[in-house]
Protein backbone atom coordinates (compact mmCIF):
# COMPACT_ATOMS: atom_id res chain seq x y z
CA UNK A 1 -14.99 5.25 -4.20
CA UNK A 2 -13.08 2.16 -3.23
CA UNK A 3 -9.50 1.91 -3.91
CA UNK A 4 -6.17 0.02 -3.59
CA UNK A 5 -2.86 -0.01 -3.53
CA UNK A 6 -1.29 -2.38 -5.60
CA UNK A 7 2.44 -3.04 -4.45
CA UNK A 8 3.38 -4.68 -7.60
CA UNK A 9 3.96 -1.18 -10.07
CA UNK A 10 4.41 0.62 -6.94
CA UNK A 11 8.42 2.22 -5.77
CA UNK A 12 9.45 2.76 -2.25
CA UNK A 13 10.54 6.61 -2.36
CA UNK A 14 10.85 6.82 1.30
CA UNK A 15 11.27 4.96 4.94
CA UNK A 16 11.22 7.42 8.12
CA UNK A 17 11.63 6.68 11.06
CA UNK A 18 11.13 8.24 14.45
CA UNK A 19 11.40 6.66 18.07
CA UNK A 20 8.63 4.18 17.81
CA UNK A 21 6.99 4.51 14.35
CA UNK A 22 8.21 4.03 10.70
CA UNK A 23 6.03 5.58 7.92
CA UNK A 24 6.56 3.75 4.41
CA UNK A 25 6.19 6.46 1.37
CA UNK A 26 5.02 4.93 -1.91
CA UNK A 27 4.34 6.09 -5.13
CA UNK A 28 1.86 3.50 -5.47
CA UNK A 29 -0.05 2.17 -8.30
CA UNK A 30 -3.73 2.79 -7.20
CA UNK A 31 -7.05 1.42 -8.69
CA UNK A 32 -10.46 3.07 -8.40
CA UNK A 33 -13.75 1.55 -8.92
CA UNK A 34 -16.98 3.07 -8.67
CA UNK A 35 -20.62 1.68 -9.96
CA UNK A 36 -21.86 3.58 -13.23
CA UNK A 37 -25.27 2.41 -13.73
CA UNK A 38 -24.99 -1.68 -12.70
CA UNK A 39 -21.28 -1.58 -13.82
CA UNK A 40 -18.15 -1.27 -12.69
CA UNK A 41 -15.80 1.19 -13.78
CA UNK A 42 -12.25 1.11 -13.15
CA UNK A 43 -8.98 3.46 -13.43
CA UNK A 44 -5.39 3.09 -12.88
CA UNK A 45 -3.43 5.89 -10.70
CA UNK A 46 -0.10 7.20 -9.70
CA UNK A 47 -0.24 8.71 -6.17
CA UNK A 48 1.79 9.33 -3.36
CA UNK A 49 0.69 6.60 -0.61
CA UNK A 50 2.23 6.86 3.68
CA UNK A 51 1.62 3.59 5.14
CA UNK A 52 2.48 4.28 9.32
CA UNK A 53 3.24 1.64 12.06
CA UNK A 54 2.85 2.74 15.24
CA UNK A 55 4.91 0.70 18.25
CA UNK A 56 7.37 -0.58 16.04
CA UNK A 57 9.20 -3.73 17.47
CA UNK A 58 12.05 -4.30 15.05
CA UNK A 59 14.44 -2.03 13.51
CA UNK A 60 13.97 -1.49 9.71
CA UNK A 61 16.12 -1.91 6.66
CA UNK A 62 16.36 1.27 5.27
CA UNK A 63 17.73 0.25 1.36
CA UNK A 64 19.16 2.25 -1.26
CA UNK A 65 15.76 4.41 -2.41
CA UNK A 66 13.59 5.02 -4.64
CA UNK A 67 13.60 1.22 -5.44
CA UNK A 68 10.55 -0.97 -7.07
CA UNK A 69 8.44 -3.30 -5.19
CA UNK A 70 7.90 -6.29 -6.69
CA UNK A 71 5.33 -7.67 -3.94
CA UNK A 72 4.13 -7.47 -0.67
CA UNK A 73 1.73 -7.83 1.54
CA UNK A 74 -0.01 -5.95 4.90
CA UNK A 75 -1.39 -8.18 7.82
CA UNK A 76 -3.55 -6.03 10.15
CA UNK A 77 -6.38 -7.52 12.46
CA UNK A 78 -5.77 -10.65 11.84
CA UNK A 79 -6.62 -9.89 7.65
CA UNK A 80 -3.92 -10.94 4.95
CA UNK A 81 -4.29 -8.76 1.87
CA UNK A 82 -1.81 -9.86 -0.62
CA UNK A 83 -0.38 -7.19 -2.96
CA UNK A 84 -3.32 -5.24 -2.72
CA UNK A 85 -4.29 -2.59 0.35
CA UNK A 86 -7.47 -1.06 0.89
CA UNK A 87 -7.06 2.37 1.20
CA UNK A 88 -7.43 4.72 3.27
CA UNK A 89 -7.29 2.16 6.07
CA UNK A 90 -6.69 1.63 9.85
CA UNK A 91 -6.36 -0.28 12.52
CA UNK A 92 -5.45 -0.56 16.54
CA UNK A 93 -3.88 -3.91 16.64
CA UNK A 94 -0.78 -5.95 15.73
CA UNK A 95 0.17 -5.59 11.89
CA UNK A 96 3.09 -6.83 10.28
CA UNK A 97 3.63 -5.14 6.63
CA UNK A 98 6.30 -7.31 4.31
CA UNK A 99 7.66 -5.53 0.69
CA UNK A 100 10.03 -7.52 -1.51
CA UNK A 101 11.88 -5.09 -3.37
CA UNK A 102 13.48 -5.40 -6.60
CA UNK A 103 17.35 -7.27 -5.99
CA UNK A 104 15.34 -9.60 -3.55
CA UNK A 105 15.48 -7.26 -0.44
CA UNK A 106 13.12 -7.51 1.96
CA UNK A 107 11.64 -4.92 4.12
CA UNK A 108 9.53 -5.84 7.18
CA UNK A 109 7.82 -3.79 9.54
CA UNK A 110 6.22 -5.04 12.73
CA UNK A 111 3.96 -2.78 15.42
CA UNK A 112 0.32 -2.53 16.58
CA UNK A 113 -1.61 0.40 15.09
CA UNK A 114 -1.54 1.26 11.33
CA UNK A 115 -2.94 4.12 9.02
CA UNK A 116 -2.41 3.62 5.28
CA UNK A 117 -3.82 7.03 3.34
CA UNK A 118 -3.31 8.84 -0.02
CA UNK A 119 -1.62 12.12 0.13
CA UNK A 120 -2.55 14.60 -2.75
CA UNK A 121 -4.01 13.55 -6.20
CA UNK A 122 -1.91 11.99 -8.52
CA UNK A 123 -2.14 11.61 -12.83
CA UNK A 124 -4.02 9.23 -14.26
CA UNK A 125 -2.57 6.02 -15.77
CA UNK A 126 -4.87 3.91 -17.80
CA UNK A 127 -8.57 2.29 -17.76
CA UNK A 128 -8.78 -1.07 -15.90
CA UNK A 129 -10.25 -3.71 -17.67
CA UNK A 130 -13.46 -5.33 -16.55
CA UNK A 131 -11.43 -8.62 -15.47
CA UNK A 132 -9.85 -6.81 -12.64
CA UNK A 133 -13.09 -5.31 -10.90
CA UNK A 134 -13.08 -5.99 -7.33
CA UNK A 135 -15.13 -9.15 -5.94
CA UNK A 136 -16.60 -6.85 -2.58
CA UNK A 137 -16.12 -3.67 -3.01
């Protein structure tokens, strides 16, 4: 079933950091689609979400946690996605994840590898509206 992370609605509950990677812990917002018949159906979730850069280059800034995130956006492969993140997803080469937090702090994280996954199930939320089906599933 494809899914995504949507920063916006999503808080920043974690940052950890070990000698060369940093794995971001969100509970993320999270829409599902799947095809019923010849139509989409959507739902909203609340689940826990480790994004993890491998080779980090740059040390992080670790704010004040759990804190909001207002946007962001993941650049992996040479592929922008803007405030919404396939998941699960990975890739081997440079990727450069940006989240604006709420109080206009920034965190960036720089490296080359990345795994983005779900971890455990989370509650439901609410039924997406048809306007917000995906274009490519």
């Amino acid at each position: 079933m494809p899914s995504w992370i949507e920063f916006h609605d999503s808080t920043l509950t974690a940052l950890n950091e070990s000698a060369s990677a940093r794995e971001v812990v969100l509970d993320a917002y999270v829409r599902r689609w799947e095809m019923v018949g010849d139509r989409w159906h959507g739902t909203g979730w609340q689940q826990l979400v480790r994004i993890r850069i491998e080779n980090v280059t740059d040390p992080s800034v670790v704010p004040a946690m759990p804190v909001n995130v207002d946007d962001g956006d993941l650049r992996a492969t040479g592929v922008k996605q803007t405030n919404f993140v396939p998941v699960p997803m990975e890739a081997a080469g440079d990727c450069n994840l940006r989240l604006r937090l709420t109080g206009n702090t920034t965190v960036e994280i720089k490296g080359r590898g990345l795994q983005v996954e779900t971890a455990g199930e989370g509650p439901f939320v609410e039924e997406l509206p048809d306007d917000m089906k995906p274009h490519q599933p």
